[in-house]
Protein backbone atom coordinates (compact mmCIF):
# COMPACT_ATOMS: atom_id res chain seq x y z
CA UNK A 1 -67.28 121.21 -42.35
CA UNK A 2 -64.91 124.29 -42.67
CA UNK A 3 -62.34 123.87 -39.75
CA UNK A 4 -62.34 119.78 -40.30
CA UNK A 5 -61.18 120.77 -43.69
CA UNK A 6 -59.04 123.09 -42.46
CA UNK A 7 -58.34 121.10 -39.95
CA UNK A 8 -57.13 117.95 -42.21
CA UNK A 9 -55.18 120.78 -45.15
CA UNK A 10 -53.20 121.90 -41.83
CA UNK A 11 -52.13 118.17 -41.13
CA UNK A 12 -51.37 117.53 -44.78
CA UNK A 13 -49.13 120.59 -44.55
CA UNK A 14 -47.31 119.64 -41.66
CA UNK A 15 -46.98 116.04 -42.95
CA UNK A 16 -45.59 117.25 -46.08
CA UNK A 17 -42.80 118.96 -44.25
CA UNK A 18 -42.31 116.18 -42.47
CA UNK A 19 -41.53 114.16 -45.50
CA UNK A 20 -39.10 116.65 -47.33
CA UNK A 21 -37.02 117.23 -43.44
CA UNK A 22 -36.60 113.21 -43.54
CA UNK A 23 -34.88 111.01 -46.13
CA UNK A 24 -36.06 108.15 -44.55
CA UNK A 25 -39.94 107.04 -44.70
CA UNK A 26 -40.10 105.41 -41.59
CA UNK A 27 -38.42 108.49 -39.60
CA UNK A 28 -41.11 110.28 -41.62
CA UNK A 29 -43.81 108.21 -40.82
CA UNK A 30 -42.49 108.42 -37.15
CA UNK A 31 -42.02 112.25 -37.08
CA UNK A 32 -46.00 112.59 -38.71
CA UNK A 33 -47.38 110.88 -35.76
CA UNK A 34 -44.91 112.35 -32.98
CA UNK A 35 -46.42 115.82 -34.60
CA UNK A 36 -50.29 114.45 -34.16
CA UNK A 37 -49.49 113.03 -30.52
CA UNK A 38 -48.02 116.06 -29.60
CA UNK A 39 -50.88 118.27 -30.77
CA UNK A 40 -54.38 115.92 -29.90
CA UNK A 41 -52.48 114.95 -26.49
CA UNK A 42 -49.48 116.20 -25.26
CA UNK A 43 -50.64 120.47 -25.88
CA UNK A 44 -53.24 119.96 -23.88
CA UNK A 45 -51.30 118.56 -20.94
CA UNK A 46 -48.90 121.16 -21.25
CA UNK A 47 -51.77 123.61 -21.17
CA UNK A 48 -53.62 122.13 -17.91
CA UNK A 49 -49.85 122.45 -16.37
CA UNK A 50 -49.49 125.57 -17.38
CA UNK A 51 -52.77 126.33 -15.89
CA UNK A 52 -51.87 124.75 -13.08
CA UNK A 53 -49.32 126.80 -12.20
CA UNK A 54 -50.24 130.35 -12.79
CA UNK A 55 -53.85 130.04 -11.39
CA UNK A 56 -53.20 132.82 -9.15
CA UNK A 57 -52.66 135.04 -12.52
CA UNK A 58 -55.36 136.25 -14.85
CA UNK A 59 -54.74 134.04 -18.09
CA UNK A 60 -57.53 134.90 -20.43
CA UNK A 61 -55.26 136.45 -23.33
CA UNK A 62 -52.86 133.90 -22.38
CA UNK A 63 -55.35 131.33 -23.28
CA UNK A 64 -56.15 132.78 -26.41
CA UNK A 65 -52.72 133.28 -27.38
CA UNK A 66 -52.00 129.02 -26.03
CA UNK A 67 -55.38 128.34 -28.22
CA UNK A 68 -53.54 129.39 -31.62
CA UNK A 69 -50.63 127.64 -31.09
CA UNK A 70 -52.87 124.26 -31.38
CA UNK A 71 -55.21 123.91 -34.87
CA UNK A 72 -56.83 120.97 -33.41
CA UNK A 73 -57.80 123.61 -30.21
CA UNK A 74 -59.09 125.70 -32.97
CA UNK A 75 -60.57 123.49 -34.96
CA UNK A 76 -62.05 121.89 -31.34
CA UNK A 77 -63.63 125.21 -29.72
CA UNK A 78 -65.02 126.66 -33.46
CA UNK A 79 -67.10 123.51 -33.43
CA UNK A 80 -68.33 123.80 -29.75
CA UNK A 81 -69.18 127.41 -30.41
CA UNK A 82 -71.38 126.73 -33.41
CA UNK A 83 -72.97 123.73 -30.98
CA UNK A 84 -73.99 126.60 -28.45
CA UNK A 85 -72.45 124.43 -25.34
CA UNK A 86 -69.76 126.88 -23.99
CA UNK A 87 -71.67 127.18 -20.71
CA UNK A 88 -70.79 123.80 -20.43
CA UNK A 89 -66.82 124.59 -20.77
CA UNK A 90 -66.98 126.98 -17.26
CA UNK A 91 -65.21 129.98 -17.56
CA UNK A 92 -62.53 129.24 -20.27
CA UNK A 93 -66.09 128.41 -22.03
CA UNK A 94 -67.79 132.27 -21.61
CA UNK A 95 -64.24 133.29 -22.81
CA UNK A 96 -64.21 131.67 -25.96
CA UNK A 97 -67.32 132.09 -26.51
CA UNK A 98 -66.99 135.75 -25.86
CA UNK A 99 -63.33 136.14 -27.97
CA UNK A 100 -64.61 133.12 -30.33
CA UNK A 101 -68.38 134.29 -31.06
CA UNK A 102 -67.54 137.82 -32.27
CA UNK A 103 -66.80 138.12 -36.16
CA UNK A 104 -63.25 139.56 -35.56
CA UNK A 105 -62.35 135.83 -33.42
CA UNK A 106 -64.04 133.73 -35.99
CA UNK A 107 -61.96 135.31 -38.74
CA UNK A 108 -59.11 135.43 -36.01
CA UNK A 109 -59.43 131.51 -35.93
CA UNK A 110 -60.12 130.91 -39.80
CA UNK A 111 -56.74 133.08 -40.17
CA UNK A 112 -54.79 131.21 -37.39
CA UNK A 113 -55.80 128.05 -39.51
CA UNK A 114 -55.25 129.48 -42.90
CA UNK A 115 -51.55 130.14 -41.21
CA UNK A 116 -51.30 126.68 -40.10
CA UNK A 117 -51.44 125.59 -43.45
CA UNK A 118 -49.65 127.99 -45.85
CA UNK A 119 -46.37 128.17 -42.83
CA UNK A 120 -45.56 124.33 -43.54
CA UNK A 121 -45.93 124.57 -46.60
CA UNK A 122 -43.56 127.27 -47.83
CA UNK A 123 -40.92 126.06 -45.23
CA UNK A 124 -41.73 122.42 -47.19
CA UNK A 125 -41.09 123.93 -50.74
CA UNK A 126 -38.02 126.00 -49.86
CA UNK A 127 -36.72 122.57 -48.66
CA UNK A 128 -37.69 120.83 -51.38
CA UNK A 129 -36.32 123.28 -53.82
CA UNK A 130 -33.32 122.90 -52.23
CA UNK A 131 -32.90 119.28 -52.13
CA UNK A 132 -30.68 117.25 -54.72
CA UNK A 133 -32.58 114.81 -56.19
C-alpha cells in the first residue's frame, strides 16, 4: 500500500510540473503521458539494451543505480520483495533481494521515492511562482 501511494504522489508530482512547463492543456496532457510511457515502457527497454551491451561487465551497482532512476522499478521490485519471489527474477532477483531486503535498501528505496516526489514539486512551485498570471 506504501510504494503504490508513493508510487501515485510521485506521478501527481511529475504531472503537476508538467502542467505549470505547458500553457497549453493538450501539450500538457500530451507531455503527462509521454512521461508515463517513457517510465512503464520505454526505461525498461533502454535498460535490457543497456544490458545488452555491457554483459561482459559486472553491472550489479549499475543496476541499482538504473533502478532509482525509475519509481515505477521501485515501486515494482519493493512489491516483489515483500511477495518473497526474487528467486524467480534470476540473478538481478538475488541482487535485489540482497540490496532491496536489508533495512538500509528499503529505506534507500522509500528515500529514492520520497525524492521522486518532493524534486517535481519544488521545480513545479519555483515555476509557478514565477509565472504571470
Amino acid at each position: 500500500m506504501v510504494s503504490g501511494c508513493l508510487l501515485t504522489l510521485s506521478f501527481v508530482s511529475l504531472a503537476f510540473l508538467t502542467s505549470v512547463i505547458t500553457r497549453d492543456k493538450a501539450k500538457g496532457i500530451g507531455l503527462a503521458l509521454m512521461l508515463w510511457f517513457y517510465f512503464s515502457i520505454i526505461f525498461d527497454g533502454l535498460v535490457l539494451l543497456f544490458l545488452f551491451v555491457f554483459a561482459d561487465y559486472p553491472l550489479e551497482k549499475a543496476m541499482i543505480v538504473l533502478t532509482a532512476l525509475n519509481p515505477i522499478d521501485l515501486a515494482r521490485i519493493l512489491i516483489l520483495l515483500q511477495l518473497d519471489i526474487s528467486a524467480l527474477m534470476g540473478y538481478t532477483g538475488a541482487l535485489y533481494q540482497q540490496f532491496f531486503g536489508s533495512g538500509s535498501g528499503i529505506v534507500f528505496s522509500l528515500l529514492m521515492q520520497l525524492l521522486w516526489i518532493v524534486v517535481p514539486v519544488y521545480f513545479a512551485l519555483r515555476i509557478f511562482k514565477k509565472k504571470d498570471l
